[in-house]
Protein backbone atom coordinates (compact mmCIF):
# COMPACT_ATOMS: atom_id res chain seq x y z
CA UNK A 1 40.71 -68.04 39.03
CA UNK A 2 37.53 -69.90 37.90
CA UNK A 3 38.01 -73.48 35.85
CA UNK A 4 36.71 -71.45 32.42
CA UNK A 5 39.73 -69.24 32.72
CA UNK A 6 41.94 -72.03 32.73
CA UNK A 7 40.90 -74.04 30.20
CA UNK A 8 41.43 -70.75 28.07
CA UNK A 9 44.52 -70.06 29.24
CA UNK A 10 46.04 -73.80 28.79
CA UNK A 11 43.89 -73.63 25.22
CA UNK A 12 45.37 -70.00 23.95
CA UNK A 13 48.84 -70.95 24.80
CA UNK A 14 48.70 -74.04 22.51
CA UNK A 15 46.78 -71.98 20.09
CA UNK A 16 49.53 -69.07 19.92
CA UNK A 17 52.05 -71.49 19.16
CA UNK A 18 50.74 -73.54 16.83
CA UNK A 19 49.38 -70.77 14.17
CA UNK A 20 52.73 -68.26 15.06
CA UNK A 21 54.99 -71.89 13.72
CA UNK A 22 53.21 -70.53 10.25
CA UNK A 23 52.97 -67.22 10.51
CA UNK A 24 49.06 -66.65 11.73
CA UNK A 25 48.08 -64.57 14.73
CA UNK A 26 45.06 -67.51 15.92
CA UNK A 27 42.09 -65.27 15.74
CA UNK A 28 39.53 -67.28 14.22
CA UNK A 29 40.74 -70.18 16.79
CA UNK A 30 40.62 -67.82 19.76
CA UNK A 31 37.31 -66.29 17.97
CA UNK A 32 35.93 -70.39 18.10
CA UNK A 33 37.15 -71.09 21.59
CA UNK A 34 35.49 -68.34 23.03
CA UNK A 35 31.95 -69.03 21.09
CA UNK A 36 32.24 -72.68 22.57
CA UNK A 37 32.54 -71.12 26.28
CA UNK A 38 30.18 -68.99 25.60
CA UNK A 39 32.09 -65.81 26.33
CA UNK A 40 29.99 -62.31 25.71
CA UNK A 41 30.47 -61.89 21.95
CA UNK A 42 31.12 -58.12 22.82
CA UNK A 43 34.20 -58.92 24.84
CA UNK A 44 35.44 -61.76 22.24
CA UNK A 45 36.10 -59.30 19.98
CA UNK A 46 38.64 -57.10 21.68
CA UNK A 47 39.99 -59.96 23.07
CA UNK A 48 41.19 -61.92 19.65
CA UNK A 49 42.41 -58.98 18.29
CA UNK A 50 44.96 -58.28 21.43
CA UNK A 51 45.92 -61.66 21.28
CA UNK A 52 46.51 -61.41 17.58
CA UNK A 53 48.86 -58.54 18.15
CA UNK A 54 50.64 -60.02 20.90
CA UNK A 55 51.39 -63.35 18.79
CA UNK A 56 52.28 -61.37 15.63
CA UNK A 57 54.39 -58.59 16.66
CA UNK A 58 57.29 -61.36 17.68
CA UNK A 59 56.53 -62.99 14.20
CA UNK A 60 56.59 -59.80 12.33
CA UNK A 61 60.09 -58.87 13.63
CA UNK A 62 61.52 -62.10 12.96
CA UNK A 63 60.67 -62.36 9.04
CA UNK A 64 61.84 -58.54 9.07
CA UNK A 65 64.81 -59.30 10.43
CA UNK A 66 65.36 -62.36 8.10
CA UNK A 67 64.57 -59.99 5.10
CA UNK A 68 61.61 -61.67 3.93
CA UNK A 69 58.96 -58.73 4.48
CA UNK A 70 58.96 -56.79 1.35
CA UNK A 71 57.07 -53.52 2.30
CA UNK A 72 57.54 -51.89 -1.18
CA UNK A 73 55.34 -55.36 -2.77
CA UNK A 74 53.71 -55.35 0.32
CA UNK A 75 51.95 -51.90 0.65
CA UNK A 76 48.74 -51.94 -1.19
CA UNK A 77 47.51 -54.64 0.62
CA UNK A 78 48.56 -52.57 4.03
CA UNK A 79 47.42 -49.15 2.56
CA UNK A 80 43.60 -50.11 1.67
CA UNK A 81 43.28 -52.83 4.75
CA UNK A 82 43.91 -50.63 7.44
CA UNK A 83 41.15 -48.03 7.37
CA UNK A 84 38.80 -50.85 6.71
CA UNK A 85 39.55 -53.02 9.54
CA UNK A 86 38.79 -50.01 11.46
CA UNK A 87 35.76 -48.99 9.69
CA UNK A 88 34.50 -52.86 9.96
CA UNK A 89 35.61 -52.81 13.89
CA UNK A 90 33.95 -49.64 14.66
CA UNK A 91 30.81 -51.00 12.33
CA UNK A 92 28.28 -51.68 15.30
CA UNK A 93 27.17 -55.58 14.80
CA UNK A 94 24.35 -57.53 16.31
CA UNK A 95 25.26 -60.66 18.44
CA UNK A 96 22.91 -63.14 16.43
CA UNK A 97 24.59 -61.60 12.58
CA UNK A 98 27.92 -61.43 14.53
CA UNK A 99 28.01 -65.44 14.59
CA UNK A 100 26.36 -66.04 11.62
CA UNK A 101 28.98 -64.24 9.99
CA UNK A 102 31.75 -65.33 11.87
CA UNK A 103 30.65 -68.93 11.63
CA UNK A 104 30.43 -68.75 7.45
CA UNK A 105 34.18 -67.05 8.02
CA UNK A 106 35.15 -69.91 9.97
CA UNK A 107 34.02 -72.59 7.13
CA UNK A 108 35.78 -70.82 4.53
CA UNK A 109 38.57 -70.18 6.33
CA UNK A 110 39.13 -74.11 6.39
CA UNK A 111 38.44 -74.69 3.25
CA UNK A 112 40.89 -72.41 2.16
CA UNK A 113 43.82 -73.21 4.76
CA UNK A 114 42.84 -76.93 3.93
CA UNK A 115 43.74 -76.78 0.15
CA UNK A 116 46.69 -74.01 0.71
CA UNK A 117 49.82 -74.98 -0.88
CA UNK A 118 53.03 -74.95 0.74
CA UNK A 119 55.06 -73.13 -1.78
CA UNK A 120 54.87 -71.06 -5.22
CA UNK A 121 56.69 -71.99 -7.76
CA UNK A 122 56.03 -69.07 -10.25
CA UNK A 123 55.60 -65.99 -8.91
CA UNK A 124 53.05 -63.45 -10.88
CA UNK A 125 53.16 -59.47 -10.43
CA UNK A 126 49.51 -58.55 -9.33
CA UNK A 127 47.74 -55.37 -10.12
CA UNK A 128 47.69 -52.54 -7.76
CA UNK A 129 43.44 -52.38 -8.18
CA UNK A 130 43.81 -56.37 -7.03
CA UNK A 131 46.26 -56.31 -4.33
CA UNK A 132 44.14 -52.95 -3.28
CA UNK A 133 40.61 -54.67 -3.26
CA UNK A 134 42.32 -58.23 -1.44
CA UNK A 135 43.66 -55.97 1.42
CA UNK A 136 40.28 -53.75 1.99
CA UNK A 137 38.09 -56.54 1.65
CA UNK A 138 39.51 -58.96 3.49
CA UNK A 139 40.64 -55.84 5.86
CA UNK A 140 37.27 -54.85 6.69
CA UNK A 141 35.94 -57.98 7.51
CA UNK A 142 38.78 -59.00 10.23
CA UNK A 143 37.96 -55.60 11.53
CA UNK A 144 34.18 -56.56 11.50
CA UNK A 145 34.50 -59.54 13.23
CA UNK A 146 37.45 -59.43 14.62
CA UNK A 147 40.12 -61.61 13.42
CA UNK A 148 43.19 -60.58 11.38
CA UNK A 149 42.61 -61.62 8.07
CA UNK A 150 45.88 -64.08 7.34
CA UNK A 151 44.43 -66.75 7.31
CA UNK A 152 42.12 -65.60 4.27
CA UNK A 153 44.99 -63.30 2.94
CA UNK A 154 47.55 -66.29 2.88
CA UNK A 155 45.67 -68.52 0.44
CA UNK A 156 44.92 -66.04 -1.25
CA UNK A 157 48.14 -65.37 -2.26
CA UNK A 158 49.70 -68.88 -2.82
CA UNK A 159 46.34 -69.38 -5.26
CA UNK A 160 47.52 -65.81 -7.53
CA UNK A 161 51.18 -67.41 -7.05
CA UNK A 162 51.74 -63.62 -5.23
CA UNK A 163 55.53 -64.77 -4.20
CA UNK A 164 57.40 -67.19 -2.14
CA UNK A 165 55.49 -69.37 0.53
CA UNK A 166 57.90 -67.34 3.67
CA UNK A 167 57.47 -64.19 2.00
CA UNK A 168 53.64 -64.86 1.74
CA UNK A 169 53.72 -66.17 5.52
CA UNK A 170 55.88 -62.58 6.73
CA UNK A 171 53.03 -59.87 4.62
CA UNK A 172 50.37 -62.08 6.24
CA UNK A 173 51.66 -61.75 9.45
CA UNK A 174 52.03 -57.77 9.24
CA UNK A 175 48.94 -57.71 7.50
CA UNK A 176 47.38 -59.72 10.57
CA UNK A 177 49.34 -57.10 12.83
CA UNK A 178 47.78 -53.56 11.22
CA UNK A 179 44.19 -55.16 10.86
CA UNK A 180 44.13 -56.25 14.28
CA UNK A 181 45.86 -52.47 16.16
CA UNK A 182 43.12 -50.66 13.33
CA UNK A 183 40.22 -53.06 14.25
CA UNK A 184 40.76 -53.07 18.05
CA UNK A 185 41.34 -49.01 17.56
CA UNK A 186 37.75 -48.70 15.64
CA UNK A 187 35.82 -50.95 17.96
CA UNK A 188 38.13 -48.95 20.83
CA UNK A 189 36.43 -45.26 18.93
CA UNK A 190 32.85 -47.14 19.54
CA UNK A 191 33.80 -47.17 23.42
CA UNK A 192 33.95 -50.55 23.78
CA UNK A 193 35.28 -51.39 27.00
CA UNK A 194 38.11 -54.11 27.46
CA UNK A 195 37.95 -56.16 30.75
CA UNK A 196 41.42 -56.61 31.47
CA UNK A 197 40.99 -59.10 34.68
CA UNK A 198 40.01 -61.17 32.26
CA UNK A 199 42.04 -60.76 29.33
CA UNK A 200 45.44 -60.16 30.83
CA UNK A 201 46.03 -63.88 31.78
CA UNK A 202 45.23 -64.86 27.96
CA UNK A 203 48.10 -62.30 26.88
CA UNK A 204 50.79 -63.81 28.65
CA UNK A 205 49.45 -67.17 27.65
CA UNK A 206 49.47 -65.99 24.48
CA UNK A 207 52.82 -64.21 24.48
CA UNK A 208 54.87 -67.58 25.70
CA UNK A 209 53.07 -69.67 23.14
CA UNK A 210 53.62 -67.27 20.09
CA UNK A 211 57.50 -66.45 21.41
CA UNK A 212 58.26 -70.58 21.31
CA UNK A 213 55.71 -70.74 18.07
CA UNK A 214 57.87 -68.35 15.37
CA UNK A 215 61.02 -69.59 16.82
CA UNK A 216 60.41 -73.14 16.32
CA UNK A 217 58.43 -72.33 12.83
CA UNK A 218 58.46 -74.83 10.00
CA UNK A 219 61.48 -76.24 10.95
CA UNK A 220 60.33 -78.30 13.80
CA UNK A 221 56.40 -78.60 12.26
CA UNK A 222 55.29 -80.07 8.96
CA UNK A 223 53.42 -76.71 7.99
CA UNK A 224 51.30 -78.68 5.64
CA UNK A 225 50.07 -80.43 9.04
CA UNK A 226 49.36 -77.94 10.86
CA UNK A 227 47.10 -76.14 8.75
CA UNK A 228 44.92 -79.27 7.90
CA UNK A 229 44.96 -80.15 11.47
CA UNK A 230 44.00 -76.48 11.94
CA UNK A 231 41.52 -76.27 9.24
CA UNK A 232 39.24 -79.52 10.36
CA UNK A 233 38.98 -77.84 13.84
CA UNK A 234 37.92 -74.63 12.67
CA UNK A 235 35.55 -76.10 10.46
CA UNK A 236 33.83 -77.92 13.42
CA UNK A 237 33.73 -74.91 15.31
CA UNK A 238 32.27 -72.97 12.25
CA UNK A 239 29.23 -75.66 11.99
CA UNK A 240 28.71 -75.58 15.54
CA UNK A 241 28.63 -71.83 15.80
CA UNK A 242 25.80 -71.91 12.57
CA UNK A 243 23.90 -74.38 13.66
CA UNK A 244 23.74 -72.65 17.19
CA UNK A 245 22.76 -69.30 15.33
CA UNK A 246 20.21 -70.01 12.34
C-alpha cells in the first residue's frame, strides 16, 4: 500500500466522521482531498459519490428511525433531484471545466455552510415549483460533479426557514443519499469504470468514520464548529483548485 493511499485513508476516516456528526455525506471534502493528491479527476468522481453513500446510508436510517425524515414534505426535492443527478453524472465533462466548476462549488459551498444557522425558529410552507427547482438544480449539479448536494441543500433550507434544523439535517442526508446512487448510476450508464483496489480501502475508512460520526452527532460536537471549521478548509481547497485551473 503506497504512502498516498494512506494519507487518504487516515484523511477520509476523519472526514466521514466529522460531516456524518451533522448530517453531510463529505463529498466536496473527499472531492478537495483528492484534487490536492492529484488523483485522475475521472476516478474522483465515482469515488466521492460511493463514499457519500456509504457515510449516509447509516445517517439516513438513524433520523428515520428517530422520526425526523418527513418523506411526504420531503418528496419534491427527491422527485426532481434524482433524474438530474443522473443526467448531470452521465453529462460527459472536461477535466480543465470539471475543476473550474468544482472549485467555484467549493467557494460557495463555504460561504454558505459558514453563515448556516443552527436552528429555525419559524418554519414557512414552500411552494411545490420551489422545493421542485432547489432539488433539480442543486440535483444536477452533485450529479455533474459529483458530490451530493447537502451541503448546498442544507443552507438552503435554514435561509427559507424550510423546518427544524434535525429535520433539515435528516432530508439533506437522504437527499445526499439518492443524488449520489443516481449520479454514480449516470456516470456508471457512461461506462465509467470504478477501480476498486483503490477505492475499497477508502470505503471501510469511510464506513468506521461515518458509523462513530451519526452516533456521536451534535451531542458530542458544537455543530456550529464544525461547519465553520469545515467551511474555511473547503474554501482553501476551492482557491487552490481555481487558481491551479484558470
Amino acid at each position: 500500500m503506497d504512502q498516498t493511499l494512506i494519507i487518504l485513508i487516515i484523511s477520509f476516516f476523519v472526514i466521514a466522521l466529522v460531516y456524518a456528526s451533522v448530517g453531510f455525506g463529505g463529498g466536496t471534502s473527499y472531492l478537495a482531498l483528492l484534487a490536492v493528491m492529484q488523483v485522475n479527476f475521472e476516478v474522483m468522481r465515482p469515488t466521492a459519490l460511493l463514499c457519500n453513500i456509504v457515510v449516509v446510508t447509516g445517517g439516513t436510517w438513524i433520523f428515520f428511525k428517530e422520526g425526523k425524515l418527513d418523506l411526504k414534505k420531503s418528496w419534491p426535492f427527491l422527485a426532481a433531484s434524482i433524474p438530474a443527478a443522473f443526467l448531470g453524472g452521465f453529462w460527459k465533462i472536461g477535466e480543465g471545466p470539471f475543476f473550474i466548476i468544482l472549485g467555484t462549488l467549493l467557494i460557495i459551498a463555504a460561504v454558505l455552510l459558514w453563515f448556516q444557522g443552527s436552528e429555525s425558529i419559524t418554519h414557512r410552507d414552500a411552494s411545490p415549483v420551489l422545493t421542485a427547482g432547489l432539488g433539480g438544480g442543486v440535483g444536477f449539479l452533485s450529479g455533474l460533479v459529483s458530490i451530493g448536494g447537502g451541503i448546498f441543500l442544507s443552507p438552503l433550507l435554514h435561509l427559507i426557514k424550510w423546518d427544524e434544523a434535525k429535520k433539515i439535517s435528516a432530508l439533506a442526508s437522504m437527499f445526499i443519499l439518492v443524488n449520489s446512487i443516481s449520479g454514480l448510476a449516470g456516470q456508471l450508464a457512461r461506462s465509467v469504470a470504478i477501480p476498486w483496489a483503490f477505492v475499497l480501502p477508502l470505503l471501510i475508512a469511510v464506513l468506521a468514520g461515518g458509523q462513530i460520526g451519526s452516533r456521536l452527532g451534535a451531542r458530542r460536537f458544537n455543530a456550529i464548529y464544525i461547519k465553520r471549521i469545515t467551511a474555511v478548509l473547503i474554501l482553501v481547497a476551492g482557491v487552490n483548485i481555481l487558481k491551479d485551473h484558470l
